[in-house]
Protein backbone atom coordinates (compact mmCIF):
# COMPACT_ATOMS: atom_id res chain seq x y z
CA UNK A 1 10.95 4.52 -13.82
CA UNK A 2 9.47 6.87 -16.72
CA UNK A 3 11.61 7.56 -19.68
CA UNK A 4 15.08 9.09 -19.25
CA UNK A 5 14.12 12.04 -21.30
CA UNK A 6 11.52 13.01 -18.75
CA UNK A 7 11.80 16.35 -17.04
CA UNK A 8 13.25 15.59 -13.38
CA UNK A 9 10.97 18.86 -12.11
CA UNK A 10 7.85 16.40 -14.06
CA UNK A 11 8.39 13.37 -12.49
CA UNK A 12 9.33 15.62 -8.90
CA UNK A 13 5.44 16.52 -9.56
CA UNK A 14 3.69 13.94 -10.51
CA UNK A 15 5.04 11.72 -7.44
CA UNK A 16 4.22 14.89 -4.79
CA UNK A 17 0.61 14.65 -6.21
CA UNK A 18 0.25 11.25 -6.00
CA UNK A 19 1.56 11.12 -2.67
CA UNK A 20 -0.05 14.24 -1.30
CA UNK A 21 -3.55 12.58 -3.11
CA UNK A 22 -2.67 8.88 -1.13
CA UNK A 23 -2.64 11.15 1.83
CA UNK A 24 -5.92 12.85 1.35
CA UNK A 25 -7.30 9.32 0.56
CA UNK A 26 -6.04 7.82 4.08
CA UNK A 27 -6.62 11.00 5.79
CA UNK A 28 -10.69 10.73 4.78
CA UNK A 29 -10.41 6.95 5.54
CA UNK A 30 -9.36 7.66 8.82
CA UNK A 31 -11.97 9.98 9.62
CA UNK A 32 -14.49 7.37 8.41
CA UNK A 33 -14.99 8.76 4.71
CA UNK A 34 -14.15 5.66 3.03
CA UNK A 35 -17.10 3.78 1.65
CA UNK A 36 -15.24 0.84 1.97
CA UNK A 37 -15.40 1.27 5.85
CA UNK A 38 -18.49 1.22 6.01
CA UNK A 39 -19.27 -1.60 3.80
CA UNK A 40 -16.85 -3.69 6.04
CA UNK A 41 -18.71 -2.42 9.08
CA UNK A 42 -22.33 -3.75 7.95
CA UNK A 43 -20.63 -7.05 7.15
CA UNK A 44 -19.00 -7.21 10.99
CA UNK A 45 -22.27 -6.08 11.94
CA UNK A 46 -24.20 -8.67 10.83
CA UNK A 47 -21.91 -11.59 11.64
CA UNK A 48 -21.39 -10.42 15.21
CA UNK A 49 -25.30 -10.24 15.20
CA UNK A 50 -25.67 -13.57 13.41
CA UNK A 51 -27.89 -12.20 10.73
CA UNK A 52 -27.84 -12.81 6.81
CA UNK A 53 -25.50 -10.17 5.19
CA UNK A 54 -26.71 -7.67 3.21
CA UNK A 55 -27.60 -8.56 -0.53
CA UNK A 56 -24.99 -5.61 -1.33
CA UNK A 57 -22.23 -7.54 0.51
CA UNK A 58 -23.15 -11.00 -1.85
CA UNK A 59 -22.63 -9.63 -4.91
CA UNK A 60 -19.35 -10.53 -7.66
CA UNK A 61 -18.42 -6.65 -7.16
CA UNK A 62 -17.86 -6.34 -3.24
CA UNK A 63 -16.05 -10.25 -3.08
CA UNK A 64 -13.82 -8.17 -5.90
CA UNK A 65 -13.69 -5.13 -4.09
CA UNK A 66 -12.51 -6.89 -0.74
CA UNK A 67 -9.81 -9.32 -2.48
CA UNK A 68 -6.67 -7.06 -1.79
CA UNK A 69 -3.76 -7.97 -4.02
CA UNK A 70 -1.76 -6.24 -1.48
CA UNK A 71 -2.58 -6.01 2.06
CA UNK A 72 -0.21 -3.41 3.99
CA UNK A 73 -0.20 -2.48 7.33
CA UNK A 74 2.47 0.52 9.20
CA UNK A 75 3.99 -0.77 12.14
CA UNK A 76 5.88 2.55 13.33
CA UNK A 77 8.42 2.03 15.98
CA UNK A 78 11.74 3.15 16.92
CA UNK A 79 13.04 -0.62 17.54
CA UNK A 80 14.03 -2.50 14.68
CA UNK A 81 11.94 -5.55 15.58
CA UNK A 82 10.24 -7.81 12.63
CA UNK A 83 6.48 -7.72 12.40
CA UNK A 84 4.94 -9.25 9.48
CA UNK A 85 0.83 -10.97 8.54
CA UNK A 86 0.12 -13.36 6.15
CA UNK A 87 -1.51 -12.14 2.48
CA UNK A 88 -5.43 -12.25 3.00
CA UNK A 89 -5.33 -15.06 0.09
CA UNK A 90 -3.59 -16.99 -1.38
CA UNK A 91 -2.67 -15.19 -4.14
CA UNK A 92 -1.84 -11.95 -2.44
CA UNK A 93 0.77 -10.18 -0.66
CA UNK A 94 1.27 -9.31 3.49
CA UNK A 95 3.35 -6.10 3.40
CA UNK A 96 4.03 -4.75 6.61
CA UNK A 97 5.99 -1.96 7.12
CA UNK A 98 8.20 0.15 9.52
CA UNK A 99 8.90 3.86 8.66
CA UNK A 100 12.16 5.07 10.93
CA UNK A 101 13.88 8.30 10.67
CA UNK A 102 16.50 7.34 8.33
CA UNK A 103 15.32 3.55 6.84
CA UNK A 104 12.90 1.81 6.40
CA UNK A 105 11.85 -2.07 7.64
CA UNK A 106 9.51 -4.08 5.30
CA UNK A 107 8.26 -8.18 5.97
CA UNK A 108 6.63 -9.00 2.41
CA UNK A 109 4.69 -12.46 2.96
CA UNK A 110 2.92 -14.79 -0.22
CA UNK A 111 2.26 -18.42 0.03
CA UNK A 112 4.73 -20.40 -1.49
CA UNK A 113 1.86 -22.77 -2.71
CA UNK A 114 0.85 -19.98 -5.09
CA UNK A 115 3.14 -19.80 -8.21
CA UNK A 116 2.37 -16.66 -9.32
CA UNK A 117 3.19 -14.65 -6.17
CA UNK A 118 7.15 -14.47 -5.25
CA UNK A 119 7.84 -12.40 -1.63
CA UNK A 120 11.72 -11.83 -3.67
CA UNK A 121 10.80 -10.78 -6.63
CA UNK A 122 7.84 -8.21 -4.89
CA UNK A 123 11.00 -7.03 -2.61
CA UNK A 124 13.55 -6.23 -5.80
CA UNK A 125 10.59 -4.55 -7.36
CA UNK A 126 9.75 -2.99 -4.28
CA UNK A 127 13.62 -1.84 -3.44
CA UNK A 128 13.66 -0.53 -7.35
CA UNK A 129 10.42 1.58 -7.04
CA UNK A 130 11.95 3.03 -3.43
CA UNK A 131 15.00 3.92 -5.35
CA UNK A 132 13.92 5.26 -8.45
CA UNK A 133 11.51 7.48 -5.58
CA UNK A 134 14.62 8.50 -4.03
CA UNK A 135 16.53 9.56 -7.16
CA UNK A 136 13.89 11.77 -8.42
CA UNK A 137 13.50 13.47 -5.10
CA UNK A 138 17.03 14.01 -4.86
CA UNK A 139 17.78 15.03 -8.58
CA UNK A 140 14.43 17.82 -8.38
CA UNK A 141 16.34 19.18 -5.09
CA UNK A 142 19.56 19.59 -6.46
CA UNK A 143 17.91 20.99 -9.42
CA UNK A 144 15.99 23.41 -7.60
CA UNK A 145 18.90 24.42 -5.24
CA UNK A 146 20.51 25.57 -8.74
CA UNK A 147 18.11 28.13 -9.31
């Protein structure tokens, strides 16, 4: 988490706009305004039509650009069943995730071949972030129900 000293109301902020910007960002992927969509279509395109790929899709930039340290996926159901994919290499992450009403359900994959990557330590870091999240959101509320 930021520094102790750090106005709650600052950090209440800066993690709405990041969120409500992650939001904008899916929302426009969604509705087929993320480049990277269509990138990944040519390249489908052209396999399924067994043609060369594009000289764009061959380049240092677009293998870097399509090596996700972190692959995630939302799985929303009510049931509290366990979905989970393998990372997309081997030094990445699977994350898949269930949002419920009142928890939440994450499977966090690696390879185990892959020293670098640790499914444990991604989850304490993961279960810290969440819970730093949560204090800030409840420490702006109470602040704000003060005024």
């Amino acid at each position: 988490m930021a520094k102790k000293t750090e106005p709650i109301a600052d950090l209440y902020d800066a993690l709405k706009a990041a969120t409500d910007s992650h939001k904008k960002y899916v929302t426009d992927c969604m509705n087929g305004s993320g480049m990277d969509r269509h990138l990944l279509a040519w390249n489908l395109l052209a396999a399924e039509n067994n043609l060369s790929k594009p000289s764009i899709l061959q380049t240092p930039a677009y293998e870097q650009m399509t090596h996700y340290q972190v692959s995630t996926s939302q799985v929303p159901t009510r049931h509290k069943i366990q979905l989970f994919f393998g990372p997309s290499a081997p030094d990445c992450y699977g994350v898949c995730y269930n949002p419920q009403e009142t928890e939440m359900h994450f499977a966090i994959t690696t390879f185990n071949s892959y020293a670098s990557t640790s499914s444990k330590r991604f989850a304490k870091e993961l279960d810290r972030a969440l819970n730093d999240m949560s204090s800030i959101c409840k420490k702006a509320l109470r602040e704000q129900s003060r005024l």
